[in-house]
Protein backbone atom coordinates (compact mmCIF):
# COMPACT_ATOMS: atom_id res chain seq x y z
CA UNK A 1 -89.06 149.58 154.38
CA UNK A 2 -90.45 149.97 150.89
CA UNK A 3 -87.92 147.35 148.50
CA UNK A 4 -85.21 148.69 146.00
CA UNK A 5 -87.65 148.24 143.18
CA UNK A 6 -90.02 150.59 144.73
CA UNK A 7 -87.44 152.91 145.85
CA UNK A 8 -86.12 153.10 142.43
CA UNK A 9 -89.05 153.25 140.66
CA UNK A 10 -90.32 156.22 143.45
CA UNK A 11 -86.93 158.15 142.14
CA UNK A 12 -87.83 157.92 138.56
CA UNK A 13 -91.04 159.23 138.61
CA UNK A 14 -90.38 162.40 140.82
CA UNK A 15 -91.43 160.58 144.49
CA UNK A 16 -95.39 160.63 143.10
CA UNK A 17 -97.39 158.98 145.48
CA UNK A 18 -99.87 158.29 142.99
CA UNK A 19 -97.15 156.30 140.93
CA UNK A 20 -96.49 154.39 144.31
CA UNK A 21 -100.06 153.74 144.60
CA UNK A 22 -100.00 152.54 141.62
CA UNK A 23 -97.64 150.26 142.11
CA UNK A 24 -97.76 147.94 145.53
CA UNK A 25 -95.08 145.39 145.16
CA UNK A 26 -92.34 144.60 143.15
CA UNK A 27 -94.04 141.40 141.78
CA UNK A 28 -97.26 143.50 140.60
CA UNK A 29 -94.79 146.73 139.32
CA UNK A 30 -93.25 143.39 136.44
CA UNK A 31 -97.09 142.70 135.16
CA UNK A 32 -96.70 145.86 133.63
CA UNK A 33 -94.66 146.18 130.33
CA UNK A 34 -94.34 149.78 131.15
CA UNK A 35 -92.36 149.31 134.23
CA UNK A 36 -91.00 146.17 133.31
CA UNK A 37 -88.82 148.22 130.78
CA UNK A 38 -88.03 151.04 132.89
CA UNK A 39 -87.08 149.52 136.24
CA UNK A 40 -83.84 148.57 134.99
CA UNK A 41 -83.13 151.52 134.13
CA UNK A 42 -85.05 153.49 136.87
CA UNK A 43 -82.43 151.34 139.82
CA UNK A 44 -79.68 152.96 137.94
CA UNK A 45 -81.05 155.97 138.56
CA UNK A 46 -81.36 155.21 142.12
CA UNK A 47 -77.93 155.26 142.63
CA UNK A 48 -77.14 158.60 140.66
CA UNK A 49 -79.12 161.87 142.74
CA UNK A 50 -77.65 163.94 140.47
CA UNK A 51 -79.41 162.73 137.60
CA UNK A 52 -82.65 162.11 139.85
CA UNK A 53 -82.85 165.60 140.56
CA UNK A 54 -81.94 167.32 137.47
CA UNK A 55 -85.28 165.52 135.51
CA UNK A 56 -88.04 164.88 138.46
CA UNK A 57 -86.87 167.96 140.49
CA UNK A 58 -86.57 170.50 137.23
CA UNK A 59 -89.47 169.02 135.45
CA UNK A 60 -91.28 169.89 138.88
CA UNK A 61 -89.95 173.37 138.71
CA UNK A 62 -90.72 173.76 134.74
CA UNK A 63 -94.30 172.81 135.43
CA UNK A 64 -94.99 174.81 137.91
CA UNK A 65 -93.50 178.08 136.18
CA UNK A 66 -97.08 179.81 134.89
CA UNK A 67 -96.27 182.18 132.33
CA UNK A 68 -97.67 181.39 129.24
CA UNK A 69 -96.29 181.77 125.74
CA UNK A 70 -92.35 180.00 125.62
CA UNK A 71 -90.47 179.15 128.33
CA UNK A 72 -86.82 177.69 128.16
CA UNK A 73 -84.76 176.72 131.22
CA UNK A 74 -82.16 174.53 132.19
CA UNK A 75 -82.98 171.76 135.14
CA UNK A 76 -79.24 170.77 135.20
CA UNK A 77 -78.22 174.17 135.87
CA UNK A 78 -80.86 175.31 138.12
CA UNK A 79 -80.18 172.12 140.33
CA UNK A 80 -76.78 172.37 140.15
CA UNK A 81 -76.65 175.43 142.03
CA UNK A 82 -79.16 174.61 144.37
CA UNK A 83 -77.26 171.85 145.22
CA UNK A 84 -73.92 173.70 146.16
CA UNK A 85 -76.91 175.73 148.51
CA UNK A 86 -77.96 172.57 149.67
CA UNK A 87 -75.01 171.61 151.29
CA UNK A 88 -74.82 174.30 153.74
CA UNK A 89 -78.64 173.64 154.59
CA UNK A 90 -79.74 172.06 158.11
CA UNK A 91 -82.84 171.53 159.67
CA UNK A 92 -86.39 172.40 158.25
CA UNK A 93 -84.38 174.09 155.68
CA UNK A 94 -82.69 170.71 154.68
CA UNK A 95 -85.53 168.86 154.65
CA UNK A 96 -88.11 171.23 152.08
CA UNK A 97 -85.25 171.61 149.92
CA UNK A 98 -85.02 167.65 149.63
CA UNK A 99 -88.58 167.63 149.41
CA UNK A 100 -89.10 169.92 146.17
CA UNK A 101 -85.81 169.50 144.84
CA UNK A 102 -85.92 165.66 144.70
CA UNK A 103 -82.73 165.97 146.56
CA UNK A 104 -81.35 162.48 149.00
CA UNK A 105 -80.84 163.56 152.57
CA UNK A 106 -76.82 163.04 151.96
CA UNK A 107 -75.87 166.51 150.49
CA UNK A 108 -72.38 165.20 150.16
CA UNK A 109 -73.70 162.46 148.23
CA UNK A 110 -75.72 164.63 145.88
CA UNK A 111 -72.23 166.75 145.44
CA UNK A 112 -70.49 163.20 144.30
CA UNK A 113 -73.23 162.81 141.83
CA UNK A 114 -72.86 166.05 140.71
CA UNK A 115 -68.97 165.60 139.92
CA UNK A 116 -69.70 162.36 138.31
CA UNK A 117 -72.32 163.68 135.75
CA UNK A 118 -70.24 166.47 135.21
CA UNK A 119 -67.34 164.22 134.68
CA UNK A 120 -69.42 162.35 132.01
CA UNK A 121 -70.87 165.47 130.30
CA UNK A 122 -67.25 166.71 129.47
CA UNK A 123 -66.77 162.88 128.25
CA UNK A 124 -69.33 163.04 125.94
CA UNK A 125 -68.56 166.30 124.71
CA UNK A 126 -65.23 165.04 123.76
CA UNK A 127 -65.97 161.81 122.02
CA UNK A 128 -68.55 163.86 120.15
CA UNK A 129 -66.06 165.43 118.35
CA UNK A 130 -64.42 168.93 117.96
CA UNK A 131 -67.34 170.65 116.66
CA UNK A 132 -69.19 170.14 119.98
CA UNK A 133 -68.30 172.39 122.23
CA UNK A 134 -69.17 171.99 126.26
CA UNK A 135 -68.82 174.74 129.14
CA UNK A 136 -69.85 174.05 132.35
CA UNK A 137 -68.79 176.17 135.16
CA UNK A 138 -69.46 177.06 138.77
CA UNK A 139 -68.41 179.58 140.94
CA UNK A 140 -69.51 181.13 144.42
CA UNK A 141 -68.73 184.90 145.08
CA UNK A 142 -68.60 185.75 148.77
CA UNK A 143 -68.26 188.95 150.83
CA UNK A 144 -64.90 189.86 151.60
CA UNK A 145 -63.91 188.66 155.31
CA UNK A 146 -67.17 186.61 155.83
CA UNK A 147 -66.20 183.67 158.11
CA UNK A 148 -67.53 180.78 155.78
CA UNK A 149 -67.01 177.16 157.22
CA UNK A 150 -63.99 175.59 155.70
CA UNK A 151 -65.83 172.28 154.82
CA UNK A 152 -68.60 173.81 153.11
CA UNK A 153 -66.12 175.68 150.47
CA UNK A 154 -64.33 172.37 150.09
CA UNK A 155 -66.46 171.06 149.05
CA UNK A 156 -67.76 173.29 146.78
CA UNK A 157 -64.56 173.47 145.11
CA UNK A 158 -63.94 169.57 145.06
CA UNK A 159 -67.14 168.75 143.75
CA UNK A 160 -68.24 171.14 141.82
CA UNK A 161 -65.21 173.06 140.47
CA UNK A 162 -66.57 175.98 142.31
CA UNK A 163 -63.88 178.06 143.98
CA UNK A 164 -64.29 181.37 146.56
CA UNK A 165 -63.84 184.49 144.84
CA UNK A 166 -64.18 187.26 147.38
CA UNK A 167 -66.66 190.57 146.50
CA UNK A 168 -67.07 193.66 148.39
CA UNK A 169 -70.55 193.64 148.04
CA UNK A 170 -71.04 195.96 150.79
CA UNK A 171 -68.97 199.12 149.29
CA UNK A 172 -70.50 198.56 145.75
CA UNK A 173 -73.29 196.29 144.76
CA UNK A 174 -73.67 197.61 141.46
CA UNK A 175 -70.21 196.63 140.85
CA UNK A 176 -70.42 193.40 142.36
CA UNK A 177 -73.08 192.54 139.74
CA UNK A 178 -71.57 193.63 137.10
CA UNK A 179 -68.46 191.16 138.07
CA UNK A 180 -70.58 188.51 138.63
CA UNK A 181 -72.58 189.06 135.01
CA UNK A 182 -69.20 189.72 133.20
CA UNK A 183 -68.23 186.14 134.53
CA UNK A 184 -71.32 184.39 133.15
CA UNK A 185 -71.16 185.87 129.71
CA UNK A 186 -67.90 184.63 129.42
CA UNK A 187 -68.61 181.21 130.65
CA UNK A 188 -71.66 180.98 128.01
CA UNK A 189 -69.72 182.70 124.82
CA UNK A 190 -72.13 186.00 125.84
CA UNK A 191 -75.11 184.39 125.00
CA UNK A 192 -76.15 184.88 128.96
CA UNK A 193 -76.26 188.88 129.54
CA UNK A 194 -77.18 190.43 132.35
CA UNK A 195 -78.35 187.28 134.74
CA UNK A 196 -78.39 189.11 137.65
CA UNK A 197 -81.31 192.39 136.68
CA UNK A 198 -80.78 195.98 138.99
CA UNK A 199 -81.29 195.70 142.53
CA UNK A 200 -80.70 191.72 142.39
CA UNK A 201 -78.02 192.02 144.57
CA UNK A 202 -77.85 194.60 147.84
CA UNK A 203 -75.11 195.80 150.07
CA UNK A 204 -76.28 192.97 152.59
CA UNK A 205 -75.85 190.45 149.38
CA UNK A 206 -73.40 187.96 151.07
CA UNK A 207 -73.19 184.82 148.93
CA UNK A 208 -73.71 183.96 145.15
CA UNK A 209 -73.58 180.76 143.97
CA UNK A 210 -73.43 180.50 139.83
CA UNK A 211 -73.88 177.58 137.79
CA UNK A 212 -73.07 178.69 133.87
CA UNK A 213 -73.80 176.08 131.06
CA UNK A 214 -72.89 176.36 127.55
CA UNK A 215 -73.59 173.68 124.37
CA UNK A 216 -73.20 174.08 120.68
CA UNK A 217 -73.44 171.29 118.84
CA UNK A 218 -74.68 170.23 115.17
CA UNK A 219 -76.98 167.88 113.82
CA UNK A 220 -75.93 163.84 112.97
CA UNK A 221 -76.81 164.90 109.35
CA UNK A 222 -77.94 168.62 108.67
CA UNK A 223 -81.74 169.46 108.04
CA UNK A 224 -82.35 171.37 104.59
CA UNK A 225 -83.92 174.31 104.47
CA UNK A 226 -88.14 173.72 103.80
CA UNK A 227 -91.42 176.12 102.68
CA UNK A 228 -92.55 178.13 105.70
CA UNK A 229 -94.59 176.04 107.80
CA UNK A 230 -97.50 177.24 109.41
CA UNK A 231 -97.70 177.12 113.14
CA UNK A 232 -100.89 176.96 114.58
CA UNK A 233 -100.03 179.33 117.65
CA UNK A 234 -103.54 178.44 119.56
CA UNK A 235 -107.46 177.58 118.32
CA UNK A 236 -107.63 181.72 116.73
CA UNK A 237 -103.96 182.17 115.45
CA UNK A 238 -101.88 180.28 113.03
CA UNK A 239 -98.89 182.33 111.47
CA UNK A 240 -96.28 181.17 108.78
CA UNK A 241 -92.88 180.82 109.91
CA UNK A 242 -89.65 179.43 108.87
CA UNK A 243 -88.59 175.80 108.70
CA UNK A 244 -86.17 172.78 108.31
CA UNK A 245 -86.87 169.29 107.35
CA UNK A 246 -85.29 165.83 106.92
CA UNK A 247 -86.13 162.26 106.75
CA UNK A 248 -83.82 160.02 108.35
CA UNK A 249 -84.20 157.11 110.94
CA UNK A 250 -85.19 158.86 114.37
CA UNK A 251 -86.19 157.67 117.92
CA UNK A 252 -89.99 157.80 117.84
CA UNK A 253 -92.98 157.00 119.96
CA UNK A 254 -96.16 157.73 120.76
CA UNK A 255 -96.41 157.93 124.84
CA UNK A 256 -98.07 159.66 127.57
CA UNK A 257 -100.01 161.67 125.23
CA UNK A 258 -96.76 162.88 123.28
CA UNK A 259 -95.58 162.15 120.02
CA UNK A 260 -92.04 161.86 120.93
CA UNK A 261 -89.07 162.08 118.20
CA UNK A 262 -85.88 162.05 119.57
CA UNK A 263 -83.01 163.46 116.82
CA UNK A 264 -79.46 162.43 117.35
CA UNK A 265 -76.55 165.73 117.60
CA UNK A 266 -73.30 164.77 116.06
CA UNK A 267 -71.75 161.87 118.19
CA UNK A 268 -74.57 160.66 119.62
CA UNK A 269 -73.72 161.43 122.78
CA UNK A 270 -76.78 164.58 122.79
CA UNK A 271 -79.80 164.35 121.53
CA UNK A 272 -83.04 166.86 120.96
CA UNK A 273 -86.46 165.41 121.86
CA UNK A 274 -89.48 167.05 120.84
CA UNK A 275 -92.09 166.41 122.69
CA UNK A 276 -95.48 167.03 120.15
CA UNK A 277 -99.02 167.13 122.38
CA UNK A 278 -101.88 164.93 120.94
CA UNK A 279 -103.42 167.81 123.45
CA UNK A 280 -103.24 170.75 125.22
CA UNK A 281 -103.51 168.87 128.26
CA UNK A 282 -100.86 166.62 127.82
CA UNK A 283 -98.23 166.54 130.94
CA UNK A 284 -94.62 165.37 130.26
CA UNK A 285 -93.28 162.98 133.27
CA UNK A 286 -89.93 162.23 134.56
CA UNK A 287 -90.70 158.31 133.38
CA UNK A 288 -91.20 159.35 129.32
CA UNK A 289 -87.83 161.34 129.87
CA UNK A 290 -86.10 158.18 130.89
CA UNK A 291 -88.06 156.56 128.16
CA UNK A 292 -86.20 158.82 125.50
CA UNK A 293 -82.76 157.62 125.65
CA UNK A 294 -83.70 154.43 124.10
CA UNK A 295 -86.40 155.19 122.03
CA UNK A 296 -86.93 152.57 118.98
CA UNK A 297 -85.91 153.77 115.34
CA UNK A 298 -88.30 154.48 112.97
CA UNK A 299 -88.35 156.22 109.75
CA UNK A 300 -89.69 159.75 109.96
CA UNK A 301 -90.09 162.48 107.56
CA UNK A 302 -89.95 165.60 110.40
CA UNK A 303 -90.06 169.13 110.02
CA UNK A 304 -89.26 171.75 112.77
CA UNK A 305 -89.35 175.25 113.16
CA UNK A 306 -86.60 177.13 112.92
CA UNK A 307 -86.70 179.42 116.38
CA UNK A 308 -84.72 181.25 118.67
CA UNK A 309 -85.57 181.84 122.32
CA UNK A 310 -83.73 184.88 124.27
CA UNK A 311 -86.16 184.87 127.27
CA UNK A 312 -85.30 187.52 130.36
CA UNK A 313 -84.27 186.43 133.47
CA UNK A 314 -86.80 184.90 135.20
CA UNK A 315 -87.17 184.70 138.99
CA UNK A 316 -87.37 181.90 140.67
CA UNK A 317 -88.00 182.41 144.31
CA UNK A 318 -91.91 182.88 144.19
CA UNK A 319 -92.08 179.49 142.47
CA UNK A 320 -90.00 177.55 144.74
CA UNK A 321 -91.73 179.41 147.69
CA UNK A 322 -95.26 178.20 145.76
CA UNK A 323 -94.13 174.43 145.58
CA UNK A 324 -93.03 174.32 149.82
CA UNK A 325 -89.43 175.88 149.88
CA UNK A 326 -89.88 178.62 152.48
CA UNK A 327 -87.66 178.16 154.79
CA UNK A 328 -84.91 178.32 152.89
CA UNK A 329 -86.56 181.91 152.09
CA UNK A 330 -86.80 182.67 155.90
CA UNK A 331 -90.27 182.13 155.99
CA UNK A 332 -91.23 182.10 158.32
CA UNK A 333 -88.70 184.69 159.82
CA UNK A 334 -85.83 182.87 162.15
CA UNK A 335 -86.54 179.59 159.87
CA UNK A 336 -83.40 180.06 157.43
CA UNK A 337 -80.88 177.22 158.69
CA UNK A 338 -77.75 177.46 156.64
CA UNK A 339 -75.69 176.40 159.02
CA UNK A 340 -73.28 174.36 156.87
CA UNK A 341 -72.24 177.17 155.05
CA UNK A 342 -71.42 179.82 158.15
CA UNK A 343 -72.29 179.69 161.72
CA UNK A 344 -75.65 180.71 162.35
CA UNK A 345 -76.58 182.81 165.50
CA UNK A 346 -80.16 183.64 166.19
CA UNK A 347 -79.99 187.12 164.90
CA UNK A 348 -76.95 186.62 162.52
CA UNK A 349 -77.51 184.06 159.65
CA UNK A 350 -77.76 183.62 156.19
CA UNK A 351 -81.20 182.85 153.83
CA UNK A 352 -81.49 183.06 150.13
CA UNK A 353 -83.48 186.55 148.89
CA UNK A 354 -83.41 184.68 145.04
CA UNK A 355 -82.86 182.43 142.72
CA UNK A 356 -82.20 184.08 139.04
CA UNK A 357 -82.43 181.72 135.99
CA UNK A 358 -81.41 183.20 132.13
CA UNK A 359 -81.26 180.87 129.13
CA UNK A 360 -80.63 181.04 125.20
CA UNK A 361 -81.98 178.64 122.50
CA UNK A 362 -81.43 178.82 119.12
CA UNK A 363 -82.22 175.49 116.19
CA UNK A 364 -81.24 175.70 112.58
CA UNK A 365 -80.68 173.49 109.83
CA UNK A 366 -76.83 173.10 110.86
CA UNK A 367 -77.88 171.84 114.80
CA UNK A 368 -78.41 173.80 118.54
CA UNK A 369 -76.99 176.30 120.47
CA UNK A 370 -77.66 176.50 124.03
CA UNK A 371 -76.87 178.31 126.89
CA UNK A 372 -78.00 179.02 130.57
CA UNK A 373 -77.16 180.15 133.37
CA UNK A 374 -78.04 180.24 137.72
CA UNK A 375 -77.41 182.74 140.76
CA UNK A 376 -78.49 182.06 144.10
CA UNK A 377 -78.31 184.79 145.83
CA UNK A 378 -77.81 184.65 149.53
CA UNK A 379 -78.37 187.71 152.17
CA UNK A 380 -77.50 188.07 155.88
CA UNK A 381 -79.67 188.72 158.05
CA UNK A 382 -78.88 191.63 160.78
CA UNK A 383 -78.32 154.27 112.68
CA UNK A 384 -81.22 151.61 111.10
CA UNK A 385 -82.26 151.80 107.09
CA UNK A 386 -84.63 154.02 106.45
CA UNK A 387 -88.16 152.97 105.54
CA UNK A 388 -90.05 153.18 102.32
CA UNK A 389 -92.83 154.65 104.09
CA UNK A 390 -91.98 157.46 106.69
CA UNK A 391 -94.05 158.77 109.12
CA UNK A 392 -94.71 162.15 108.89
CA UNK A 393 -94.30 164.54 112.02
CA UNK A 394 -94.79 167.96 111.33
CA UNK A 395 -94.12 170.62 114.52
CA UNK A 396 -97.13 173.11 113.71
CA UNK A 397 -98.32 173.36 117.03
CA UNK A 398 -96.63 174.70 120.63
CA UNK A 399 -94.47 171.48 121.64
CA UNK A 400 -92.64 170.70 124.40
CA UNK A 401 -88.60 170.61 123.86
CA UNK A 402 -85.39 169.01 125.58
CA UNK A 403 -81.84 168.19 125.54
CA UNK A 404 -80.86 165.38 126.81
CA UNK A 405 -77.48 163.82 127.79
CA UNK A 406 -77.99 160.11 126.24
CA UNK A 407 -75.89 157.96 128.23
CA UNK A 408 -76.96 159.17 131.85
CA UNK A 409 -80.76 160.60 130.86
CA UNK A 410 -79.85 164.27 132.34
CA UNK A 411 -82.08 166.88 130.66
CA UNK A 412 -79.68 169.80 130.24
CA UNK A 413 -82.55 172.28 128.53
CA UNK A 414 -86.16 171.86 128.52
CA UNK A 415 -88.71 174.41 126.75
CA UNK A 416 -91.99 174.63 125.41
CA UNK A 417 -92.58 176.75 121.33
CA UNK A 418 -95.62 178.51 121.71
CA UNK A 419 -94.14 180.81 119.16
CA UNK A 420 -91.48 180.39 117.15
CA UNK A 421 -90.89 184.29 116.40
């Protein structure tokens, strides 16, 4: 039985054996200053799957999303849905849904974590002050009459605010969408149109389980306007585009191949982290995530990009399928095992046909708006001084993004700026 170093230490880092085999002992795992620093804060972790999954499993799912060019999405609301799925799942099903969602076996205990970081987002958006402004709402719409197990919706609405709201989608799919999209665009002040696209949902559609997520919030101090900067879009193609600067006392580091400033949002409570490649090949890890909420202070003269990313919904079913979720897919066919959510007979049961993801981005001078939104769709089968002498950070190049909740580590948005127009 590995110890609760190594256990902790496995959760941070996404369950990489190649971390593990890094590390063989708890004794060894202290020689290094690295993991020295993080382990405290890699056991808390350990005890929050919430939090676990939302950075390991969604930086798992960002990465392995191929388009090229930008790419926004939200790991806390892409797991947070999942995770109302996961509790109904059983068997094979169970298990490759732990396995690529960095989910514990306990589903109920994932659901507590998922009501405590909740509980501590809507905190934070409080004590950040009134012109922060937090949504986060969940919802599961389910065919009229469908015998869904008591527990199951329960929990659901104990743990994740989620209630039943019945749909006919057998008489009218096209309406049933159209319910289900009017809901998330009011959840995310309508910056999330349209999350489920035409045909996304059939007249065998029997369960949808929504995650919304809105944030606005501004800056600590706002960013003045600066000269266009130009962006080197790749080795061919540089263009000049908008931007914002300020120098101010930031979280910075260089890590992992990153040059990593972190910039406080009013309250403290949020910050962005931009996440600038000393190469292409750079990877960002779960462990320089955990890194950023306590990133040292150092005087930084930093200029961004002003940019706004409306991206269309993007599918997420082939990728899951790609990174060993299949059963959950019903591949292969009779493998679906969502038991905890209905009864399942051999030639009656439920298996998801997709998972739809949407988000919005937008950075200014005055701070970030952000908003994003999840279906899964199931079917039926049948403050320091600042320096003299400020290091200069300049975000010409693509760059990896996030926002992250400070006191817990939970990445709420994570993107990559290939092109900031």
């Amino acid at each position: 039985m590995p110890s609760p170093h190594r256990q902790a230490v496995r959760k941070l880092f996404g369950w990489s054996p190649l971390v593990i085999s890094a590390i063989p002992d708890y004794s060894r795992a202290m020689r290094s200053p690295l993991i020295a620093m993080l382990l405290p804060l890699a056991t808390a972790w350990a005890a929050d799957p919430a939090i676990v999954a939302t950075n390991a499993g969604g930086l798992r799912i960002f990465e392995a999303i191929k388009t090229p060019g930008n790419l926004c999405l939200s790991p806390f609301s892409i797991q947070s849905a999942l995770a109302m799925t996961y509790a109904g799942a059983a068997g094979s099903t169970r298990e490759q849904m732990a396995s690529v969602l960095g989910f514990p076996d306990d589903a109920a205990e994932l659901a507590k974590g998922f009501q405590s970081l909740n509980q501590s987002l809507g905190e934070s958006a409080k004590r950040a002050g009134e012109d922060t402004s937090l949504n986060i709402a969940n919802r599961l719409f389910g065919a009229k009459g469908f015998a869904f197990r008591p527990a199951f919706l329960d929990l659901c609405a104990n743990s994740f605010g989620a209630p039943l709201e019945p749909v006919d989608f057998r008489a009218n799919p096209e309406a049933a969408a159209d319910l289900i999209n009017a809901w998330v665009e009011k959840q995310t002040q309508e910056r999330i149109k349209n999350l489920i696209p035409a045909n996304g949902i059939t007249r065998d559609t029997t369960l949808v389980l929504v995650n919304a997520l809105y944030l606005r919030a501004p800056w600590q101090e706002e960013f003045s306007k600066a000269p266009a900067m130009g962006f080197q879009m790749d080795a061919s193609q540089k263009l000049d585009v908008p931007a914002i600067a300020r120098t101010d006392s930031f979280g910075y580091k260089k890590s992992g191949g990153f040059t990593v400033v972190g910039v406080p949002l009013r309250g403290g409570q949020f910050q962005f982290v931009l996440f600038l490649p000393d190469a292409p090949a750079s990877r960002l890890t779960a462990g320089l995530l955990a890194e950023c909420t306590n990133l040292p202070r150092q005087s930084v003269a930093l200029t961004l990009p002003k940019f706004r990313l409306e991206p269309p919904t993007l599918p997420l079913g082939e990728t899951l399928q790609a990174l060993g979720m299949l059963a959950a897919f019903d591949i292969p066919e009779k493998s679906a095992d969502f038991d905890g959510i209905a009864p399942r007979q051999p030639d009656d049961y439920l298996y998801i046909s997709n998972v739809f993801h949407k988000t919005f981005f937008a950075l200014d001078e005055k701070g970030i708006e952000a908003a994003a939104a999840t279906a899964v769709v199931m079917m039926r089968m049948t403050s320091l001084p600042v320096h003299e002498d400020p290091i200069e950070v300049r975000a010409d190049k693509p760059f990896i993004f996030a926002v992250q909740h400070v006191p817990t580590g939970a990445c709420l948005f994570l993107g990559r700026l290939s092109d900031p127009q």
